[in-house]
Protein backbone atom coordinates (compact mmCIF):
# COMPACT_ATOMS: atom_id res chain seq x y z
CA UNK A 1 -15.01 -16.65 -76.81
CA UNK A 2 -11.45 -15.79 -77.55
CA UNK A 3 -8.87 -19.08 -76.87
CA UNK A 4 -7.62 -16.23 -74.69
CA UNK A 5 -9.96 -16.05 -72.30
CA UNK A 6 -10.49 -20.17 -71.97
CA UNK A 7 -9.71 -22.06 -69.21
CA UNK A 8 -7.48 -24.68 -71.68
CA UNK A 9 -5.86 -24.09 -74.77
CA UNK A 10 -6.67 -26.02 -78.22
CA UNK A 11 -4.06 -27.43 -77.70
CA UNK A 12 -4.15 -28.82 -73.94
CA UNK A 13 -7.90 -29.88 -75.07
CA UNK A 14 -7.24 -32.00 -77.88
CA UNK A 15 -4.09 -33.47 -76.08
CA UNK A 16 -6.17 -34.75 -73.19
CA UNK A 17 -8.89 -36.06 -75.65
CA UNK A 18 -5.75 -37.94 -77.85
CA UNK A 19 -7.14 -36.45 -80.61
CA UNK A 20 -4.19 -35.69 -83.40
CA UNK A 21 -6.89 -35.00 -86.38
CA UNK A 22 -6.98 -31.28 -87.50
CA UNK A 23 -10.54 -31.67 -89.06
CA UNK A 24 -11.99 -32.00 -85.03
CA UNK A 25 -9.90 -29.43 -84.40
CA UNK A 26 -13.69 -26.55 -84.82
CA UNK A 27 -15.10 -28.85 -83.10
CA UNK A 28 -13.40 -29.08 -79.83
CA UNK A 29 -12.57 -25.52 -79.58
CA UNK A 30 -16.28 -25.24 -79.92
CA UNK A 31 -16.13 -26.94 -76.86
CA UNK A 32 -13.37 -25.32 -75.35
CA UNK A 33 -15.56 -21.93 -75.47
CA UNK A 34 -18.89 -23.70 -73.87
CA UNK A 35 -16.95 -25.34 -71.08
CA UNK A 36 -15.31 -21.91 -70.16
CA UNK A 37 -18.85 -20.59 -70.37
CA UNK A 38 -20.55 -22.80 -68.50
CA UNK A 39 -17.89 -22.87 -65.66
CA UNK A 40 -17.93 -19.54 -65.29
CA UNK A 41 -21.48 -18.90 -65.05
CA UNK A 42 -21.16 -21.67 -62.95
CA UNK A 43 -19.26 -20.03 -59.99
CA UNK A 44 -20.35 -16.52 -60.84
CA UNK A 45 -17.32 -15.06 -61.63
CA UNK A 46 -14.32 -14.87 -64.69
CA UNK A 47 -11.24 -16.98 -64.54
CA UNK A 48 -9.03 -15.08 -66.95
CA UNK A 49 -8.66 -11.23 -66.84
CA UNK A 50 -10.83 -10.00 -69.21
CA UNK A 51 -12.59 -6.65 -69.54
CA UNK A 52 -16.51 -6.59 -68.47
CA UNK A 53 -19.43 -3.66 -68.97
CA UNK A 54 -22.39 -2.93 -66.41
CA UNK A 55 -25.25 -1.12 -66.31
CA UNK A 56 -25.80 0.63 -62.82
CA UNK A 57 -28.15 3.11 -60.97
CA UNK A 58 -26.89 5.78 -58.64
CA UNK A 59 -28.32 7.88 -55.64
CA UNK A 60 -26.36 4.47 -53.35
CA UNK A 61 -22.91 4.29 -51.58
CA UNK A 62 -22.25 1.37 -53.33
CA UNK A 63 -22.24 -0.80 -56.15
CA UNK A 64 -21.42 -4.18 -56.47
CA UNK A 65 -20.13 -5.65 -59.93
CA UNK A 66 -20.81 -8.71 -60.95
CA UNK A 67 -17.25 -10.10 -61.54
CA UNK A 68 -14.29 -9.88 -59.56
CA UNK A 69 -11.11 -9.89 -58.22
CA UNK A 70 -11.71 -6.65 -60.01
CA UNK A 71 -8.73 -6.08 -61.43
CA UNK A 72 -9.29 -2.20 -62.62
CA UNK A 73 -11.95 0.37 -63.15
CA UNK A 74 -11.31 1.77 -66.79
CA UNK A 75 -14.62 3.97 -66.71
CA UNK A 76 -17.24 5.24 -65.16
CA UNK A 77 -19.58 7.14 -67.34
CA UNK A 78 -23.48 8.23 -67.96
CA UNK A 79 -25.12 8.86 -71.58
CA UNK A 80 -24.18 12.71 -70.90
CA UNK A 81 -20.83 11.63 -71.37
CA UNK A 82 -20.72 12.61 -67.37
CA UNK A 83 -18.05 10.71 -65.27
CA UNK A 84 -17.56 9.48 -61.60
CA UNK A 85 -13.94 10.40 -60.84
CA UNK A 86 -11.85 7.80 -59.21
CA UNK A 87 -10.84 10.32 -56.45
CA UNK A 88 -14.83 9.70 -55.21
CA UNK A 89 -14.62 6.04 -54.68
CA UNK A 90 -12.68 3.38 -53.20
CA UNK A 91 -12.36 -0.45 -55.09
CA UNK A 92 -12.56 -2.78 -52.66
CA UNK A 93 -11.29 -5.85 -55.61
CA UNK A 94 -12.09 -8.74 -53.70
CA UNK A 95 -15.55 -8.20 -53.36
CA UNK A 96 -16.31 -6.17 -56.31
CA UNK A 97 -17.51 -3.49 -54.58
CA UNK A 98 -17.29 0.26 -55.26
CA UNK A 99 -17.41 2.47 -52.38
CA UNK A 100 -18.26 6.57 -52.59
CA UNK A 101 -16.74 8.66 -49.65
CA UNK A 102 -20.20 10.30 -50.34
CA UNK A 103 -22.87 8.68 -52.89
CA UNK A 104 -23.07 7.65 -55.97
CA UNK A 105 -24.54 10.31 -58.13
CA UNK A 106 -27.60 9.70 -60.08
CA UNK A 107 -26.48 9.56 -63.65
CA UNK A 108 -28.14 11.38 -66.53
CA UNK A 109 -28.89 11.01 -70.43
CA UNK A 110 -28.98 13.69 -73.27
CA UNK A 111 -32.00 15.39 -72.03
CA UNK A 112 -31.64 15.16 -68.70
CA UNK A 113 -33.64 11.98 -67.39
CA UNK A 114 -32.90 9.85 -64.75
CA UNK A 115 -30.18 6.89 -66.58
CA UNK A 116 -27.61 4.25 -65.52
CA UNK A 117 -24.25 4.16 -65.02
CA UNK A 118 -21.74 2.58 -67.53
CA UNK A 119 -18.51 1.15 -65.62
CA UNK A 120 -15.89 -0.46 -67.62
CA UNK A 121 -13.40 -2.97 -65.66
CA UNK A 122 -11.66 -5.78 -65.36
CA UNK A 123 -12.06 -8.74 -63.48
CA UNK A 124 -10.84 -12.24 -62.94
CA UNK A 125 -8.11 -14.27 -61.19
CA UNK A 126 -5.31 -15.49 -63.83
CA UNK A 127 -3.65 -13.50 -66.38
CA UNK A 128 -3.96 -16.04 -68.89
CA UNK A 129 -4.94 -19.49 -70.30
CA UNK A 130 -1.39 -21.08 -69.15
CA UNK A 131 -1.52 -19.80 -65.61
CA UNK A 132 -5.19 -20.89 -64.51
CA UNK A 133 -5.04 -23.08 -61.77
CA UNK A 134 -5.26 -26.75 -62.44
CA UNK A 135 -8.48 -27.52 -60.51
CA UNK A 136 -10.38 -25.19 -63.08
CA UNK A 137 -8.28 -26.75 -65.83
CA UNK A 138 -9.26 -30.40 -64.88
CA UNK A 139 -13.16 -29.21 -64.69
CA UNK A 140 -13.37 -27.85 -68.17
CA UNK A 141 -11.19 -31.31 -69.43
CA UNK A 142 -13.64 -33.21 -67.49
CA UNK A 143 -17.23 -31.11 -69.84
CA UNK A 144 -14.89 -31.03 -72.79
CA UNK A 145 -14.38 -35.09 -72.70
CA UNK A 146 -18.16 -35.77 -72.04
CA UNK A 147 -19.35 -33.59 -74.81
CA UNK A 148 -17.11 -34.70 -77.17
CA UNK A 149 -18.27 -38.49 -76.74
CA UNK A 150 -22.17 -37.20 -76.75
CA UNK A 151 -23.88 -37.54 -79.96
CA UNK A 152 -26.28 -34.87 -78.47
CA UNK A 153 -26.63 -32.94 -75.21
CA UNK A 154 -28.96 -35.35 -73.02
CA UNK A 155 -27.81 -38.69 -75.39
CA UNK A 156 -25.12 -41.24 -74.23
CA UNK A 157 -24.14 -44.16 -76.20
CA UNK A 158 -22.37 -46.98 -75.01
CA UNK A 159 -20.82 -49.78 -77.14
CA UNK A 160 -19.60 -53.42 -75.91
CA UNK A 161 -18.53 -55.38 -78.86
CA UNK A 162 -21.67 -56.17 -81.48
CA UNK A 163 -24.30 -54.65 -78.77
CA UNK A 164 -24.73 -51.32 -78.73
CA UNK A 165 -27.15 -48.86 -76.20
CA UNK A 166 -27.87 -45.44 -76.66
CA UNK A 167 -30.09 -43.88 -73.60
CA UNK A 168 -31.29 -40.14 -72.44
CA UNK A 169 -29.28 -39.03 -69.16
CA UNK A 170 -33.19 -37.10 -68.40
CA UNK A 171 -30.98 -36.28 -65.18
CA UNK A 172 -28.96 -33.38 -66.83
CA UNK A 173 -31.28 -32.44 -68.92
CA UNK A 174 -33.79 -31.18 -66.38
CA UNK A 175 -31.31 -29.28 -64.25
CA UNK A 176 -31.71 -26.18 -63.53
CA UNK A 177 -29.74 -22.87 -62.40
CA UNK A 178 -26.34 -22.30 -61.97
CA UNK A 179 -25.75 -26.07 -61.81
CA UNK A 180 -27.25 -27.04 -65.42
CA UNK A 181 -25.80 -29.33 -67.17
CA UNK A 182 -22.82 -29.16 -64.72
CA UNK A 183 -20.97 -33.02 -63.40
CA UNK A 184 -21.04 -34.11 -60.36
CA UNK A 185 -17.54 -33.91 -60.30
CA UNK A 186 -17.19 -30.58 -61.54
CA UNK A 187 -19.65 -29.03 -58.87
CA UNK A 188 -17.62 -31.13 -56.54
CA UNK A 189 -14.01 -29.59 -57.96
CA UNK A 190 -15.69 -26.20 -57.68
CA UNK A 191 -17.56 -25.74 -54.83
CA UNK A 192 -15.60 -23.59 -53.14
CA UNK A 193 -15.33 -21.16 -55.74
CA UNK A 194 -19.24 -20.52 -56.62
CA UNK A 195 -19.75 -17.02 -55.59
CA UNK A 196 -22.54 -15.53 -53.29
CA UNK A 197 -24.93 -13.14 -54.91
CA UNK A 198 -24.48 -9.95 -53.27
């Protein structure tokens, strides 16, 4: 994933981690990317405005995308090359939602068959990295810092002088869903941003 699209910067990550060596430096970007990921499959939806592809049927009034604030519709277009004009529908952003003032045709391949739709859009709720909000921020600092101290997902070690303990957290490892691998703290940060399925 592009540091563009991440809910913290390189920068911000290592920073919060105290970590001045360069030769980390794969590593927690690494990290960077897979807490964005998980976070946003998390709550269902993108942080930063990015551009997003979907495959959808026609012959309905609406569709609903997967991601949104939708930000813009760049395309809508069938294997034909055939196109929904944006004169036939309304965006209603906040919900992701495409509405025809008739219906959605059905769209068509090469030889004619029944195909999918192709939309291209945007979606998401900050412009960039340094303007997400700082309750998304603090979630991906709070995956970042626990990764970065694992030896392995599902593998905590803790060391007190001479004695050292190294243990399976079985808890996280059998999650499941939208909430896998996710903290405690993070779901509770979030929960007011997961996203109903529609």
């Amino acid at each position: 994933m592009p540091e563009s699209y991440a809910l913290v910067s390189l920068d911000e990550a290592r920073t919060q981690l105290g970590i001045e060596d360069t030769n980390k430096a794969a590593r927690v970007s690494l990290l960077v990317d897979a807490a964005t990921e998980l976070i946003e499959n998390y709550i269902g939806n993108a942080v930063v405005i990015r551009s997003f592809t979907e495959k959808h049927w026609g012959a309905k009034k609406h569709i609903f995308l997967q991601r949104y604030p939708v930000t813009a519709i760049t395309s809508i277009t069938d294997p034909d090359s055939q196109t929904v004009a944006a004169a036939d529908y309304i965006l209603i952003d906040d919900e992701g939602r495409l509405q025809h003032h008739g219906t959605f045709p059905n769209a068509r391949d090469a030889d004619g068959a029944r195909a999918r739709w192709s939309i291209v859009y945007t979606a998401g709720r900050y412009t960039a990295t340094n303007t997400v909000a700082a309750k998304f921020k603090e979630a991906a600092h709070i995956i970042i810092a626990e990764r970065f101290r694992r030896a392995e997902p599902g593998i905590t070690s803790r060391k007190v002088g001479d004695l050292a303990i190294t243990y399976s957290d079985r808890s996280t490892s059998r999650s499941i869903g939208r909430s896998l691998a996710i903290p405690d703290e993070v779901r509770a940060l979030l929960a007011d941003e997961v996203s109903l399925s529609v």
